[in-house]
PDB file of N, CA and C in Angstrom:
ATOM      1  N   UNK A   1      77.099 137.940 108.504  1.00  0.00           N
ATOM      2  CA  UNK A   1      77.667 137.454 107.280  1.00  0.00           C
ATOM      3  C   UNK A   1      77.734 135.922 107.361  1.00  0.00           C
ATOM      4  N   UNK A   2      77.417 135.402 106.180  1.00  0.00           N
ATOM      5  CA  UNK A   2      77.592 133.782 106.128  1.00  0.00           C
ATOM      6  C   UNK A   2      77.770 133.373 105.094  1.00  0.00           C
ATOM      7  N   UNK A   3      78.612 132.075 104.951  1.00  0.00           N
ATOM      8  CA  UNK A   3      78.916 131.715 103.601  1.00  0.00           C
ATOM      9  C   UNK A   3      79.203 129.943 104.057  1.00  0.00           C
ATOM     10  N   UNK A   4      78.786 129.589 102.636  1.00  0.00           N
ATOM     11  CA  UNK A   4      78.979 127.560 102.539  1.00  0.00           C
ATOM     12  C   UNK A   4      79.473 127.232 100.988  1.00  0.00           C
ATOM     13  N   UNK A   5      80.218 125.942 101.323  1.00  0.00           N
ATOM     14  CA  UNK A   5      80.762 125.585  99.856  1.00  0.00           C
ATOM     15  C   UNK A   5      79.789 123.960 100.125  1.00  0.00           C
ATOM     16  N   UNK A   6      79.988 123.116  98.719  1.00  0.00           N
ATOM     17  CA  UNK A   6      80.034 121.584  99.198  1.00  0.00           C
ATOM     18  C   UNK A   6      79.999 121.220  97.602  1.00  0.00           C
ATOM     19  N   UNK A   7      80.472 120.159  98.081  1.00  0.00           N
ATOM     20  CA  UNK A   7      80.551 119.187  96.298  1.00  0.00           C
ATOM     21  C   UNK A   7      80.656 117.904  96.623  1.00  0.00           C
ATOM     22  N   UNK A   8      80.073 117.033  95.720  1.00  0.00           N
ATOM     23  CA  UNK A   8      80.802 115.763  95.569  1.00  0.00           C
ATOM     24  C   UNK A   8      81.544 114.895  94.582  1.00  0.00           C
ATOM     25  N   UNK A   9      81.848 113.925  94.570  1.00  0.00           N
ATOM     26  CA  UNK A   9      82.732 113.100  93.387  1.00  0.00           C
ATOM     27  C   UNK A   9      84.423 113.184  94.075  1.00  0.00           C
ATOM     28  N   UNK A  10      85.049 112.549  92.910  1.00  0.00           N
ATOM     29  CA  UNK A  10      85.985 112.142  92.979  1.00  0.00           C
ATOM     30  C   UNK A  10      86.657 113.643  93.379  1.00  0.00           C
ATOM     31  N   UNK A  11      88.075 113.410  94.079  1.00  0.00           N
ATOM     32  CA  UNK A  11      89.042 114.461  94.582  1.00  0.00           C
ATOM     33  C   UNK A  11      88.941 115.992  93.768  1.00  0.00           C
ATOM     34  N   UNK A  12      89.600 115.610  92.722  1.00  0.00           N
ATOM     35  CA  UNK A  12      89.647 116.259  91.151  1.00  0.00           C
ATOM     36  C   UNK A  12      88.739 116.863  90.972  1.00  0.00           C
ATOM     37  N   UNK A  13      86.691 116.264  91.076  1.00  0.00           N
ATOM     38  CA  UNK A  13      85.796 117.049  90.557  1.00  0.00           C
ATOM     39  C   UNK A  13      85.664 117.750  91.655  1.00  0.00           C
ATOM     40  N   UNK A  14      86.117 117.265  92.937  1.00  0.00           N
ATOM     41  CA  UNK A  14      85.663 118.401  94.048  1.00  0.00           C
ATOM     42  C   UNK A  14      86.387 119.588  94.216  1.00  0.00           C
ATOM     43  N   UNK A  15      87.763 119.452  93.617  1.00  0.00           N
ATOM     44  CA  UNK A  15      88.433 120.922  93.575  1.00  0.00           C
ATOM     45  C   UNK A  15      87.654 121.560  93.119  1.00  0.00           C
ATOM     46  N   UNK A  16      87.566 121.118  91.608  1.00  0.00           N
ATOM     47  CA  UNK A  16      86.846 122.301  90.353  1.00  0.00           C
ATOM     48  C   UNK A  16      85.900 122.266  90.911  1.00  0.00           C
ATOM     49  N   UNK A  17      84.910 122.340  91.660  1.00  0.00           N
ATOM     50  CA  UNK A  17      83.533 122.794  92.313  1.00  0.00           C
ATOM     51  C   UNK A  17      83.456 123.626  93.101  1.00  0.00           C
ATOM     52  N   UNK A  18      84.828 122.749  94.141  1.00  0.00           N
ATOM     53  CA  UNK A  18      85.234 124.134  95.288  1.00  0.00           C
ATOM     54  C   UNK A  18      85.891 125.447  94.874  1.00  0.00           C
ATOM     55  N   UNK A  19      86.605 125.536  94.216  1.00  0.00           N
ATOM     56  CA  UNK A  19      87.285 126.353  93.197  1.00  0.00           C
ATOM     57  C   UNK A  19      85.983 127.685  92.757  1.00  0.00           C
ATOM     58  N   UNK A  20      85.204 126.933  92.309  1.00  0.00           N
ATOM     59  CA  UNK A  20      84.303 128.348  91.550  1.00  0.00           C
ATOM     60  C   UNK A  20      83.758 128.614  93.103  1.00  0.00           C
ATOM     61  N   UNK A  21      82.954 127.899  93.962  1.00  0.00           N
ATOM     62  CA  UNK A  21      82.088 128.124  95.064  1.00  0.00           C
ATOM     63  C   UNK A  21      82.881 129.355  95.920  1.00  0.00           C
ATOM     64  N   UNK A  22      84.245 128.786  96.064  1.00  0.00           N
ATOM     65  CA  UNK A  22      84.755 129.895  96.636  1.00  0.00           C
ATOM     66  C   UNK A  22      85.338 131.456  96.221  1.00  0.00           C
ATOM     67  N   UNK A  23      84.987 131.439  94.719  1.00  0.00           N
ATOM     68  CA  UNK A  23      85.209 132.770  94.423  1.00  0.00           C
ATOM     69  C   UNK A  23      84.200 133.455  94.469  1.00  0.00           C
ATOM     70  N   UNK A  24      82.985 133.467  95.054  1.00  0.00           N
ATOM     71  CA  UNK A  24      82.046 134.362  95.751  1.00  0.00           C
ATOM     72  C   UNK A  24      82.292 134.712  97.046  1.00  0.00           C
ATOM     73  N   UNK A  25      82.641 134.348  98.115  1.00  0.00           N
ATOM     74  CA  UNK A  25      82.599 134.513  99.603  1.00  0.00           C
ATOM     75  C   UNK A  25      84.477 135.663  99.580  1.00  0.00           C
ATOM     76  N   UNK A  26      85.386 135.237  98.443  1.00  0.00           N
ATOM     77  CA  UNK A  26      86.695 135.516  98.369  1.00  0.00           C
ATOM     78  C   UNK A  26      86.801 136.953  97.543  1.00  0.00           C
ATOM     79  N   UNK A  27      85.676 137.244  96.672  1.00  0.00           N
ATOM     80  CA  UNK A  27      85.201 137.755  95.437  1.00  0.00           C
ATOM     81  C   UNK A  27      85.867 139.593  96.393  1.00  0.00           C
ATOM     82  N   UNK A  28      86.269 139.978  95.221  1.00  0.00           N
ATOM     83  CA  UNK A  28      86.985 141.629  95.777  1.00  0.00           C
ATOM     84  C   UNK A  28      85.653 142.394  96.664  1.00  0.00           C
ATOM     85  N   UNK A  29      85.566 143.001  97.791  1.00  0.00           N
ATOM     86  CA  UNK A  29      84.449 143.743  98.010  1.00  0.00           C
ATOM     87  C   UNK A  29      84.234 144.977  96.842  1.00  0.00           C
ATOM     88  N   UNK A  30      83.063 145.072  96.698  1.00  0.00           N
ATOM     89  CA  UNK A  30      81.658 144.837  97.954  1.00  0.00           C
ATOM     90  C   UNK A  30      81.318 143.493  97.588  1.00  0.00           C
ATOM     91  N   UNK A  31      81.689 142.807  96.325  1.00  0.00           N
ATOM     92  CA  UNK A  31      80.957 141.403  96.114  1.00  0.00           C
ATOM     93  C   UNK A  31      81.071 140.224  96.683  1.00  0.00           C
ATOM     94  N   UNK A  32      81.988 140.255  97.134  1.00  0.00           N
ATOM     95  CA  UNK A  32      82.941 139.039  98.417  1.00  0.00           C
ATOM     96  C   UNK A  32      82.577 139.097  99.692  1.00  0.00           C
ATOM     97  N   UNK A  33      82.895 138.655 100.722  1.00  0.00           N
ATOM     98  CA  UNK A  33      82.934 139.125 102.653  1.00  0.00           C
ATOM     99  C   UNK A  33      83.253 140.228 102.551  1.00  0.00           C
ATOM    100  N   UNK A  34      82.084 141.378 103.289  1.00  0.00           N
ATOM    101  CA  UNK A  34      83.228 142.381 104.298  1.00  0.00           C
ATOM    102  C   UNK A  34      83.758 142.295 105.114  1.00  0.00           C
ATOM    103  N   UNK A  35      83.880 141.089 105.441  1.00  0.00           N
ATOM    104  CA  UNK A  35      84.963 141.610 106.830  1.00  0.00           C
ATOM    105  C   UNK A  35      86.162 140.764 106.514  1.00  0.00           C
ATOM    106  N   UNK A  36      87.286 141.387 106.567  1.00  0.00           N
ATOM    107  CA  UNK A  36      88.444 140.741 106.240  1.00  0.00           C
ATOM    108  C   UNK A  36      88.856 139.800 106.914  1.00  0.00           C
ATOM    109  N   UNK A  37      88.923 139.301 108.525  1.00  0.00           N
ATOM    110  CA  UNK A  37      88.961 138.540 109.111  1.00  0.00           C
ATOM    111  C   UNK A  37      88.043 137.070 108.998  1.00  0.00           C
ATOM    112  N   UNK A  38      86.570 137.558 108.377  1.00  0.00           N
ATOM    113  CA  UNK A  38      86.279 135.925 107.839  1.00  0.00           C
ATOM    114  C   UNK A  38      86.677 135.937 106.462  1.00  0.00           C
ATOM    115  N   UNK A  39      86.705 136.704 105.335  1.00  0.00           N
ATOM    116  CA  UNK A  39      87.502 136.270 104.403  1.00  0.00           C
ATOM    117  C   UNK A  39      89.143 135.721 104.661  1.00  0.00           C
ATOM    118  N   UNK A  40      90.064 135.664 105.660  1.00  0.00           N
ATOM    119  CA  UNK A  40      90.983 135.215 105.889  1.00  0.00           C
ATOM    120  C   UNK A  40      90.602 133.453 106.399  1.00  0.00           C
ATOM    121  N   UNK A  41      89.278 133.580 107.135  1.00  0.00           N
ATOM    122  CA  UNK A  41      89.127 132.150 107.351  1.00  0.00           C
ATOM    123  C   UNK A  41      89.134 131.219 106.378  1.00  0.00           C
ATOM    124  N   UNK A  42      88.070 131.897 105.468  1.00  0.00           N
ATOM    125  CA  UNK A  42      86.977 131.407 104.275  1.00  0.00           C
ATOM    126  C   UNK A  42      88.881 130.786 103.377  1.00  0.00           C
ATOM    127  N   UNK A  43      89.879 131.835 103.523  1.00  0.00           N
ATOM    128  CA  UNK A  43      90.692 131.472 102.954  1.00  0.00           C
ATOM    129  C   UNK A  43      91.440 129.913 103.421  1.00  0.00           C
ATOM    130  N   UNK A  44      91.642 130.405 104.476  1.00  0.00           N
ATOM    131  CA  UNK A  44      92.134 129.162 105.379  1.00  0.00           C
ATOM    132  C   UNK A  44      91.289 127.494 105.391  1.00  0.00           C
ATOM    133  N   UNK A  45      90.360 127.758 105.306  1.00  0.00           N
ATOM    134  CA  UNK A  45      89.594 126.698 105.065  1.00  0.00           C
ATOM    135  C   UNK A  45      89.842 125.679 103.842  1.00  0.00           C
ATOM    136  N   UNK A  46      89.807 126.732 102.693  1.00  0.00           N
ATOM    137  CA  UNK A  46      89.945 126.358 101.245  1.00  0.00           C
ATOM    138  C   UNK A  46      91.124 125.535 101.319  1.00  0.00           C
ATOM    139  N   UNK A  47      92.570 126.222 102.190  1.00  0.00           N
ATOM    140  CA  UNK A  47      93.288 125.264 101.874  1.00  0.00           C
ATOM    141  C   UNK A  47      93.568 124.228 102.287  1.00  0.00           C
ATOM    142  N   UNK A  48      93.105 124.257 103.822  1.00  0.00           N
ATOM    143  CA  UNK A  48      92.755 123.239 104.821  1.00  0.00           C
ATOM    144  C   UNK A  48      92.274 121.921 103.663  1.00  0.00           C
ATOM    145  N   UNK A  49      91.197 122.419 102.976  1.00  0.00           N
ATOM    146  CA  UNK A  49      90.471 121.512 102.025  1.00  0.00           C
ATOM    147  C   UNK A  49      91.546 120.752 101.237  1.00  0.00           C
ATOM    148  N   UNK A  50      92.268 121.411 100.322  1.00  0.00           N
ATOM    149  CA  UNK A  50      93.207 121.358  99.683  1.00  0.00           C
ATOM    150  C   UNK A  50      93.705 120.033 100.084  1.00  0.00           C
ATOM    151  N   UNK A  51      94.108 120.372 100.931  1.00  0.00           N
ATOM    152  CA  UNK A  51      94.993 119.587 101.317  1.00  0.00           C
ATOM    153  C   UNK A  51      94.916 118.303 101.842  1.00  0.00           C
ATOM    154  N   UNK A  52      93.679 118.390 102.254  1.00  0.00           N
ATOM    155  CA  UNK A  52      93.099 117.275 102.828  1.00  0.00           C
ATOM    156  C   UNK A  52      92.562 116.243 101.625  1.00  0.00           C
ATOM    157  N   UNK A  53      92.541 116.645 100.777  1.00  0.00           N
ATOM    158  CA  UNK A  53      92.018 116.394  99.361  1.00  0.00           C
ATOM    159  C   UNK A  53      93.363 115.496  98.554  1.00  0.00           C
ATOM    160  N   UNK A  54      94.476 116.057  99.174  1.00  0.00           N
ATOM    161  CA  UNK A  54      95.615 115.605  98.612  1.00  0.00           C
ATOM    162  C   UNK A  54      96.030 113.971  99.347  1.00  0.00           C
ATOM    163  N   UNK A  55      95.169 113.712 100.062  1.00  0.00           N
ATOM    164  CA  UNK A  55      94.999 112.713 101.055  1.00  0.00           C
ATOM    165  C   UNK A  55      93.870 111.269 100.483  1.00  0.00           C
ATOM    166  N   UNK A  56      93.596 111.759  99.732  1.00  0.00           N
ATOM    167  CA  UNK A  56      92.500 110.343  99.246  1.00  0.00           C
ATOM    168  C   UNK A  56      93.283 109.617  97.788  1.00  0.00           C
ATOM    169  N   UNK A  57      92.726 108.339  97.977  1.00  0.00           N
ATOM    170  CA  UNK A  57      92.890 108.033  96.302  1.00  0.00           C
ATOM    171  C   UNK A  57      92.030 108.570  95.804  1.00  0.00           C
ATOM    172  N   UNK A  58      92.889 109.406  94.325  1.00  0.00           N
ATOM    173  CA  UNK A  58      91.772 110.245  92.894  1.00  0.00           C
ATOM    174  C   UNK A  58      90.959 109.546  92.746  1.00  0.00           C
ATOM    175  N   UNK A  59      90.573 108.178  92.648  1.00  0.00           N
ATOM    176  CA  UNK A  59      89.291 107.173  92.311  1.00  0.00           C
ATOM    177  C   UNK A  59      88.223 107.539  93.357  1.00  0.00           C
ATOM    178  N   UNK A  60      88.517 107.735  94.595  1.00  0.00           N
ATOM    179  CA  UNK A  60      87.586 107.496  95.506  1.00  0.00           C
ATOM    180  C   UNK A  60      86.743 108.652  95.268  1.00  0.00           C
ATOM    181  N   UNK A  61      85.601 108.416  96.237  1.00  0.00           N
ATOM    182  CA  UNK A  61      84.273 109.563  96.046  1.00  0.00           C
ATOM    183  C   UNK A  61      84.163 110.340  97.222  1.00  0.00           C
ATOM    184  N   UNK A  62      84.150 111.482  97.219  1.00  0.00           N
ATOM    185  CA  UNK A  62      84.511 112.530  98.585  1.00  0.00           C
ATOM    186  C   UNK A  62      82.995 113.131  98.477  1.00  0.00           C
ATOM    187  N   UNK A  63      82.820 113.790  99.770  1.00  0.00           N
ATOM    188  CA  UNK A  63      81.658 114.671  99.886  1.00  0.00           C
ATOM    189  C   UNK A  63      82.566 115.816 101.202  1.00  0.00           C
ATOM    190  N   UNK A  64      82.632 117.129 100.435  1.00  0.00           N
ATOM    191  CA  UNK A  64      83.163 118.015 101.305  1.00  0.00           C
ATOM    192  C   UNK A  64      82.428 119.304 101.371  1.00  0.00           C
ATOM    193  N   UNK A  65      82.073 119.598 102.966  1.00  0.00           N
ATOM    194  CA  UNK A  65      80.902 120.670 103.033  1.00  0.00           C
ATOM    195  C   UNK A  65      81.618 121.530 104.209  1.00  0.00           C
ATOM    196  N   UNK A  66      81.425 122.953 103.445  1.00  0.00           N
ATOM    197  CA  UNK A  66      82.094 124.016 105.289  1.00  0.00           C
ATOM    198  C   UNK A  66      81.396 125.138 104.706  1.00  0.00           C
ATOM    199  N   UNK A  67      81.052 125.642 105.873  1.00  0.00           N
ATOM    200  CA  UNK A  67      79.813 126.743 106.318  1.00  0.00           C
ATOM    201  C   UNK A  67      80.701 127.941 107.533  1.00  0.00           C
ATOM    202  N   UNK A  68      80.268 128.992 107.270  1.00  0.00           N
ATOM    203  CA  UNK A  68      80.328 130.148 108.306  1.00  0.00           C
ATOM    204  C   UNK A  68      79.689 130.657 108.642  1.00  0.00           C
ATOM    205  N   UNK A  69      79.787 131.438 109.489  1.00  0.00           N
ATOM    206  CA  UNK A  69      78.856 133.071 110.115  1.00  0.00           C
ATOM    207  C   UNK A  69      80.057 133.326 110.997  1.00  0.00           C
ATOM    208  N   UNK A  70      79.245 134.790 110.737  1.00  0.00           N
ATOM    209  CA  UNK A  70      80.221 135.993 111.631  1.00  0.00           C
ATOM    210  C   UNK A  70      79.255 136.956 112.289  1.00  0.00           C
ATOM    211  N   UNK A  71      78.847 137.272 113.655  1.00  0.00           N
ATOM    212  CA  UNK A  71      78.595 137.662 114.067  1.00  0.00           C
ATOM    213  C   UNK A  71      79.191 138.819 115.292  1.00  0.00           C
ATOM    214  N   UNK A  72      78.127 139.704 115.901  1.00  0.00           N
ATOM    215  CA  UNK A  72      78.955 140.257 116.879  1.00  0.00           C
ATOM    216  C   UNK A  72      77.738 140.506 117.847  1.00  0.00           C
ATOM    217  N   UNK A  73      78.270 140.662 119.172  1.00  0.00           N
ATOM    218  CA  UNK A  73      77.104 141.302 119.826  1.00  0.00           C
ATOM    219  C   UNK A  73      76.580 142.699 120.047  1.00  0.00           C
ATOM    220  N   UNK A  74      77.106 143.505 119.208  1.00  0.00           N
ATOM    221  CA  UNK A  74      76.546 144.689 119.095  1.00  0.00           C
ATOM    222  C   UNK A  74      76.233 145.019 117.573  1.00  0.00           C
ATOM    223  N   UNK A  75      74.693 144.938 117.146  1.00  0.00           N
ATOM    224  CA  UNK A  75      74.553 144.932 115.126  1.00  0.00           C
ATOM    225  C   UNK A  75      74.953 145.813 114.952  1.00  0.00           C
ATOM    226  N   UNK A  76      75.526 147.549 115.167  1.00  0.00           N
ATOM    227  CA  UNK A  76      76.508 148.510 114.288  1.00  0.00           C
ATOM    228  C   UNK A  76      77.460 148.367 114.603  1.00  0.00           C
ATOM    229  N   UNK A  77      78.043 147.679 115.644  1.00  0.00           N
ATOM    230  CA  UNK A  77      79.676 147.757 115.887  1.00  0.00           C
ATOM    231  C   UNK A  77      80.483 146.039 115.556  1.00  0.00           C
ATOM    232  N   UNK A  78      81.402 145.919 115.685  1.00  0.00           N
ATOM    233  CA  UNK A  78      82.230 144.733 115.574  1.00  0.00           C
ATOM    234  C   UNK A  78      82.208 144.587 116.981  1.00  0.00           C
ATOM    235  N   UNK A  79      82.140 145.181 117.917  1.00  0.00           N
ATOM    236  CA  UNK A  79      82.291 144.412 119.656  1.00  0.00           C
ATOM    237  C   UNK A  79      81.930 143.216 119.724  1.00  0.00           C
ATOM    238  N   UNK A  80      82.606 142.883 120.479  1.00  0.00           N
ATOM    239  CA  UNK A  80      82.395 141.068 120.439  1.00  0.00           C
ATOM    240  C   UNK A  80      82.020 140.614 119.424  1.00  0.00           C
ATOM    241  N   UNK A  81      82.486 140.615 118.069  1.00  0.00           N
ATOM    242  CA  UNK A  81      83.004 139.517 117.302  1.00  0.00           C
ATOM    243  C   UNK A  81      83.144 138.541 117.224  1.00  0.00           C
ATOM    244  N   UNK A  82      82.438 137.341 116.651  1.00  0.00           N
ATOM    245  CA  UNK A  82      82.742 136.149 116.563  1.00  0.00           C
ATOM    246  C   UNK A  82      82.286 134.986 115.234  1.00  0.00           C
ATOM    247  N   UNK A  83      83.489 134.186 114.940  1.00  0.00           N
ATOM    248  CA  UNK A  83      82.621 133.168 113.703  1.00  0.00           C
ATOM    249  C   UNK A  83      82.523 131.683 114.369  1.00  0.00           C
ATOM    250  N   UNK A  84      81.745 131.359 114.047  1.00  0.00           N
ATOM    251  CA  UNK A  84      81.047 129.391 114.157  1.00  0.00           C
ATOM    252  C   UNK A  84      81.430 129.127 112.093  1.00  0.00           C
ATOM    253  N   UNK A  85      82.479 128.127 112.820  1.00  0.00           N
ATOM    254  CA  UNK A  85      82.998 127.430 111.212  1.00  0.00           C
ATOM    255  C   UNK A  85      82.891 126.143 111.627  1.00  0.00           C
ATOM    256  N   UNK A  86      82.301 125.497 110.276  1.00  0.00           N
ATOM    257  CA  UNK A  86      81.962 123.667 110.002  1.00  0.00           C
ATOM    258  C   UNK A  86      82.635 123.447 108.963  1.00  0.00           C
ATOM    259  N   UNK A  87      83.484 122.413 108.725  1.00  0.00           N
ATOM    260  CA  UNK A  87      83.878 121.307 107.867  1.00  0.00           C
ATOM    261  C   UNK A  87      83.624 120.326 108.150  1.00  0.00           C
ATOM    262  N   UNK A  88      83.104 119.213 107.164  1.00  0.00           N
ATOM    263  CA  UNK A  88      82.920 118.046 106.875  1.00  0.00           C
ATOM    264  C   UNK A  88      83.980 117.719 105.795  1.00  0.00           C
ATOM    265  N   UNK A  89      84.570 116.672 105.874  1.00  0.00           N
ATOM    266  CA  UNK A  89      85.476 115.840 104.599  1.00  0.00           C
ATOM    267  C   UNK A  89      84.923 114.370 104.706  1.00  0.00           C
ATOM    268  N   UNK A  90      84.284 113.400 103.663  1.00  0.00           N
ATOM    269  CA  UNK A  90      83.526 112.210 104.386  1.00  0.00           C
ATOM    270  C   UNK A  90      83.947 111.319 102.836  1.00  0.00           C
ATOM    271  N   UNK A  91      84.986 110.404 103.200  1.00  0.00           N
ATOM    272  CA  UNK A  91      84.683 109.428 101.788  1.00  0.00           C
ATOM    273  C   UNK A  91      83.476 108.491 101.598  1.00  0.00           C
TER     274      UNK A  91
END
């Protein structure tokens, strides 16, 4: 499973970008993540964003990009489980 957001512009336009991007990866199954544990990330991230967002002057110009995967080492089972998560926040 894998999922990425990114936008740029000012604070403001990057919510409303991030905002729709993330209601696919968040989206109710089957249309969203199956696995509830990276949809809890995918969640965590968003607000991570949030917040970090709440941190710039509204004038300034942001570029914010975060990516996942979820993998395991066995392809029918969850055994060994694991996600690789990226954020970028860059004025």
């Amino acid at each position: 499973m894998s999922w990425s957001v990114s936008a740029s512009g000012t604070p403001a336009e990057v919510r409303g970008r991030l905002s729709e991007q993330f209601k696919g990866p968040l989206a109710e199954k089957p249309a969203g993540l199956n696995d509830d544990g990276e949809r809890e990330t995918v969640r965590l991230i968003a607000e991570t964003i949030e917040q970090c967002l709440g941190t710039f002057d509204p004038q300034k110009t942001v570029s914010v990009s975060a990516s996942g995967h979820m993998g395991s080492e066995g392809y029918t089972t969850k055994a060994g489980a694991y996600q690789n998560v990226s954020l970028s926040i860059t004025p």
